[in-house]
N, C-alpha and C. Protein backbone atom coordinates (compact mmCIF):
# COMPACT_ATOMS: atom_id res chain seq x y z
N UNK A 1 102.61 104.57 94.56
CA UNK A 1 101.98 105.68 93.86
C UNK A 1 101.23 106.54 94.87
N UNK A 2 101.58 107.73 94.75
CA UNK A 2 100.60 108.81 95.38
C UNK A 2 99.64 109.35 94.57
N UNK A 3 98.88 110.09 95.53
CA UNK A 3 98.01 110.97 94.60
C UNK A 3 98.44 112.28 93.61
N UNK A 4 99.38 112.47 93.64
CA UNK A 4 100.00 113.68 93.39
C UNK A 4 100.12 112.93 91.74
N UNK A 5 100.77 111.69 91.74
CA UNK A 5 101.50 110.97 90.75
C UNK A 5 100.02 110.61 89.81
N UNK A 6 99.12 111.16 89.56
CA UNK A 6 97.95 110.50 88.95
C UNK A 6 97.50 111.68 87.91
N UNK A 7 98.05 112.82 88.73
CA UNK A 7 97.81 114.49 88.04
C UNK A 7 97.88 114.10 85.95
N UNK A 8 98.81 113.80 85.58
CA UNK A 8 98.99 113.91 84.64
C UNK A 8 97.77 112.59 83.61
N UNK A 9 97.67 111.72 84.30
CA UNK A 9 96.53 110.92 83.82
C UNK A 9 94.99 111.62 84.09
N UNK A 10 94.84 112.16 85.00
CA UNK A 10 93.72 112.90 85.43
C UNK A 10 93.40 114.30 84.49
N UNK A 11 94.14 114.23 84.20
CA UNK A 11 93.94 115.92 82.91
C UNK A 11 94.28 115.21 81.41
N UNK A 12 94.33 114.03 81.24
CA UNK A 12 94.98 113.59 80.00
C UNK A 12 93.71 114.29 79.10
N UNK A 13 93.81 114.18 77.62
CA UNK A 13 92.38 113.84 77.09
C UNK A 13 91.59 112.51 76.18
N UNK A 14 92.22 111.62 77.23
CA UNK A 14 92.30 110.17 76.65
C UNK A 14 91.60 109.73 77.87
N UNK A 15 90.26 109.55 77.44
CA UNK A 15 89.34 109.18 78.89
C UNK A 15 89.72 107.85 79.35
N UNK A 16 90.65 106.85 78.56
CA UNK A 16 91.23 105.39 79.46
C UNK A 16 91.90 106.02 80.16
N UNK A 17 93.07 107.11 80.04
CA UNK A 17 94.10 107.63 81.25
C UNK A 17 93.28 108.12 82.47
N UNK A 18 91.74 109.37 82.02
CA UNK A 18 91.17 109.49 82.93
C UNK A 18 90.48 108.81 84.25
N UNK A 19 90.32 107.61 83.11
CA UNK A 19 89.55 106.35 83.88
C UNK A 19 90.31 105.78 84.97
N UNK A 20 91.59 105.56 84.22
CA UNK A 20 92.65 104.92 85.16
C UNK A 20 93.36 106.10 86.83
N UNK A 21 93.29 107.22 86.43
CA UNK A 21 93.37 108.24 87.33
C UNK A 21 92.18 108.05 88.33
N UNK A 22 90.98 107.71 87.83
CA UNK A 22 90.10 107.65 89.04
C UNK A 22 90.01 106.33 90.01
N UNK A 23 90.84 105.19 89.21
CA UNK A 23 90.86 103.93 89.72
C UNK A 23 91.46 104.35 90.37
N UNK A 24 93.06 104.76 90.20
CA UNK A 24 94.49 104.99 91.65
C UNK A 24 93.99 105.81 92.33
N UNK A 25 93.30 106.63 91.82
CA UNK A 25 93.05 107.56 93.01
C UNK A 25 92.44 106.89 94.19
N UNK A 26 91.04 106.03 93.72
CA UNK A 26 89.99 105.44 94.75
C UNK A 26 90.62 104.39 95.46
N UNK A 27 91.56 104.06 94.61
CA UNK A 27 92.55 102.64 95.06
C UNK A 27 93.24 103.29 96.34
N UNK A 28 94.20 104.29 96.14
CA UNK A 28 94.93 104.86 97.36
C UNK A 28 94.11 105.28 98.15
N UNK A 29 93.42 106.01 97.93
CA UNK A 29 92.56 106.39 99.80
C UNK A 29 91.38 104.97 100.00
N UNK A 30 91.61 104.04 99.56
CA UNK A 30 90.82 102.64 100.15
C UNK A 30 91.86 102.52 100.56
N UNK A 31 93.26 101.60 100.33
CA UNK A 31 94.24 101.32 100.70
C UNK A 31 95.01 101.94 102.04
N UNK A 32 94.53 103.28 102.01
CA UNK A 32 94.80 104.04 103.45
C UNK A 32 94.19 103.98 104.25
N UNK A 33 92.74 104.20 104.01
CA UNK A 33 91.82 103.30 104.87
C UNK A 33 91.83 102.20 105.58
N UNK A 34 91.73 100.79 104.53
CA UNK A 34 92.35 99.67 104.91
C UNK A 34 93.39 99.88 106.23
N UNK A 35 94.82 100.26 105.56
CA UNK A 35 95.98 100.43 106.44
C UNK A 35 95.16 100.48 108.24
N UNK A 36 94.50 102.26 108.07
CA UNK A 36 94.06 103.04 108.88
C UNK A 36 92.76 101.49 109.83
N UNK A 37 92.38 100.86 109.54
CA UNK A 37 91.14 100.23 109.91
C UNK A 37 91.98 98.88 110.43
N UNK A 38 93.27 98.45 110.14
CA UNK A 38 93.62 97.49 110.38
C UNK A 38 94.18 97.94 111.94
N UNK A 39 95.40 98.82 111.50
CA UNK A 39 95.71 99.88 113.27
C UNK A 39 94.98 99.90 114.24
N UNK A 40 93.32 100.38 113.62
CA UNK A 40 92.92 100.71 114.79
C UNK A 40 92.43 99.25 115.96
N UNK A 41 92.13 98.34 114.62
CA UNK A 41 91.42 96.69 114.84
C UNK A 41 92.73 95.76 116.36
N UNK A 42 94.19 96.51 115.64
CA UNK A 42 95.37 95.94 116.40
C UNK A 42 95.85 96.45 117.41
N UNK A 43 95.21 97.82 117.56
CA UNK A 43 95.37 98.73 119.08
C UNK A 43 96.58 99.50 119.02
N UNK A 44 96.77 99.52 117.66
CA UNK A 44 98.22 100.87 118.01
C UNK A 44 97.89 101.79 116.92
N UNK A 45 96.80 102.20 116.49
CA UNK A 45 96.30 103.46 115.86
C UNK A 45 97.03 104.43 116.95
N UNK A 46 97.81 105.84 116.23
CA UNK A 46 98.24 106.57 116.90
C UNK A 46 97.27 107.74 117.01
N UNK A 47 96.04 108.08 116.77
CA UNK A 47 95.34 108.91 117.13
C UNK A 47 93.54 108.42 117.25
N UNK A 48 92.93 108.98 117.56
CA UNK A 48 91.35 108.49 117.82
C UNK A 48 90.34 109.16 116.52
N UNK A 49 90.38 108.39 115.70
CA UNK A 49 89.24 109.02 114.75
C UNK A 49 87.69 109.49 115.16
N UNK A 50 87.42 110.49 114.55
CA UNK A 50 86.22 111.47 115.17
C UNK A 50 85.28 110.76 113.97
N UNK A 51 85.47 109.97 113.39
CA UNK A 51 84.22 109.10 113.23
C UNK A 51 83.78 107.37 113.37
N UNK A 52 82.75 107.53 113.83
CA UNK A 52 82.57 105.86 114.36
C UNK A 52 82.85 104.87 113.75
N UNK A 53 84.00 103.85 113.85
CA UNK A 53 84.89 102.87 113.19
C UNK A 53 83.58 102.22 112.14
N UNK A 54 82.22 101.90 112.64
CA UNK A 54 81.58 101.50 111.95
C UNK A 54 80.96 102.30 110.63
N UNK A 55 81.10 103.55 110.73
CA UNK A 55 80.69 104.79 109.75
C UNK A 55 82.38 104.10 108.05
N UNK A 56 83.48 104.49 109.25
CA UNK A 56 84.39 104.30 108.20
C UNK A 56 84.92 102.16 107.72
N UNK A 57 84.28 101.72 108.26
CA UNK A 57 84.07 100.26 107.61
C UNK A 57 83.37 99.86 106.61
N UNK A 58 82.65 101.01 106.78
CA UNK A 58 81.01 101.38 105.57
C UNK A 58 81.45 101.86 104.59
N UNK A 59 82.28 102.95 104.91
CA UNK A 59 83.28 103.61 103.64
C UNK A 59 83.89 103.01 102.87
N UNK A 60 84.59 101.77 103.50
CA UNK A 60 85.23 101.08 102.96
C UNK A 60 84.87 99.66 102.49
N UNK A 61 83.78 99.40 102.54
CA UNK A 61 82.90 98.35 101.86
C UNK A 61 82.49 98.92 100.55
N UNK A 62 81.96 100.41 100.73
CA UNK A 62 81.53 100.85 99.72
C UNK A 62 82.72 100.85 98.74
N UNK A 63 83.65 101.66 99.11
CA UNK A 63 84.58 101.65 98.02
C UNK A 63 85.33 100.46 97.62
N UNK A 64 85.22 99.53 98.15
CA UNK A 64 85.95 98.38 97.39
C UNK A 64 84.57 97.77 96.58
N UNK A 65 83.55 98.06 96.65
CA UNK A 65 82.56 97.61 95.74
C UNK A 65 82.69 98.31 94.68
N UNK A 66 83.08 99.82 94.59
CA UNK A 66 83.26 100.76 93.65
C UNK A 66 84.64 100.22 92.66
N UNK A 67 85.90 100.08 93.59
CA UNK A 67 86.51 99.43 92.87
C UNK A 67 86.39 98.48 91.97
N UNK A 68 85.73 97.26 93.08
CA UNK A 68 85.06 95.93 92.44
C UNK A 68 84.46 96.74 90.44
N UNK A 69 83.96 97.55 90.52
CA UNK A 69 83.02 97.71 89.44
C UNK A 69 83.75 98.53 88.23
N UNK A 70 84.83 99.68 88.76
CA UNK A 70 85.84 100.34 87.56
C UNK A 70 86.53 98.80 87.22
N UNK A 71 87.03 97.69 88.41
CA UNK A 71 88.12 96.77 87.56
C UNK A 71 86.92 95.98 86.26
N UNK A 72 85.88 95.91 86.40
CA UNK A 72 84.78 94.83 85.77
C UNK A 72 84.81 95.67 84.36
N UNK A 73 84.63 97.36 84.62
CA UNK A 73 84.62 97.87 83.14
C UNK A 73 86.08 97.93 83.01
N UNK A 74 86.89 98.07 83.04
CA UNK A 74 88.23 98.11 82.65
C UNK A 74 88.46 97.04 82.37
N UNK A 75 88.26 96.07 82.34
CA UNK A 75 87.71 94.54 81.62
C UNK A 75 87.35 94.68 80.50
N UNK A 76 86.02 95.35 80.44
CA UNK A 76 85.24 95.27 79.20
C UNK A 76 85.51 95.79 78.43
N UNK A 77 86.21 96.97 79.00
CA UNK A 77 86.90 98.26 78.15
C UNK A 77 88.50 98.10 77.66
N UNK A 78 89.09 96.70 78.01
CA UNK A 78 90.30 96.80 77.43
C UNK A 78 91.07 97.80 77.97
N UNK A 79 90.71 98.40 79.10
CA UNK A 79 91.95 99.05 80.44
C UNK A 79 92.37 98.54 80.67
N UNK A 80 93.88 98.33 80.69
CA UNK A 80 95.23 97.75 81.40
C UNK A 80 95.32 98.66 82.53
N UNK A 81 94.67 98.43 83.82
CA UNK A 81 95.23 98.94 85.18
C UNK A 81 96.61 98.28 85.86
């Protein structure tokens, strides 16, 4: 899934579709991240990020806590992600 592919859940007016649009969304750019943080950890990142690996490890703690917390209400809420 891309981001492109979320458009139609993201404008629904069924705030579970909305909900679920903001999960994939946060899901794919963690997941790229991830990808992006593992490269650089293994030494064949093909370019030098202009921010400090520790700035974007932070990013990505945060957002898997964020995740952590849409999957907990999508729980409560009877979201099928």
């Amino acid at each position: 899934m891309e981001l492109k592919d979320t458009i139609d859940l993201m404008t629904s007016e069924d705030y579970k579709d909305r909900f679920k649009a903001e999960y994939y969304q946060t899901k794919i750019r963690y997941d790229k991240l991830h990808k992006m943080l593992v490269k650089n950890e293994a030494g064949v990142l093909d370019f030098t990020p202009t921010v400090p690996i520790s700035k974007l490890m932070e990013q990505k703690r945060y957002m898997g806590e964020y995740l952590r917390m849409l999957e907990i209400r999508a729980a409560i809420e009877n979201i099928d992600l």
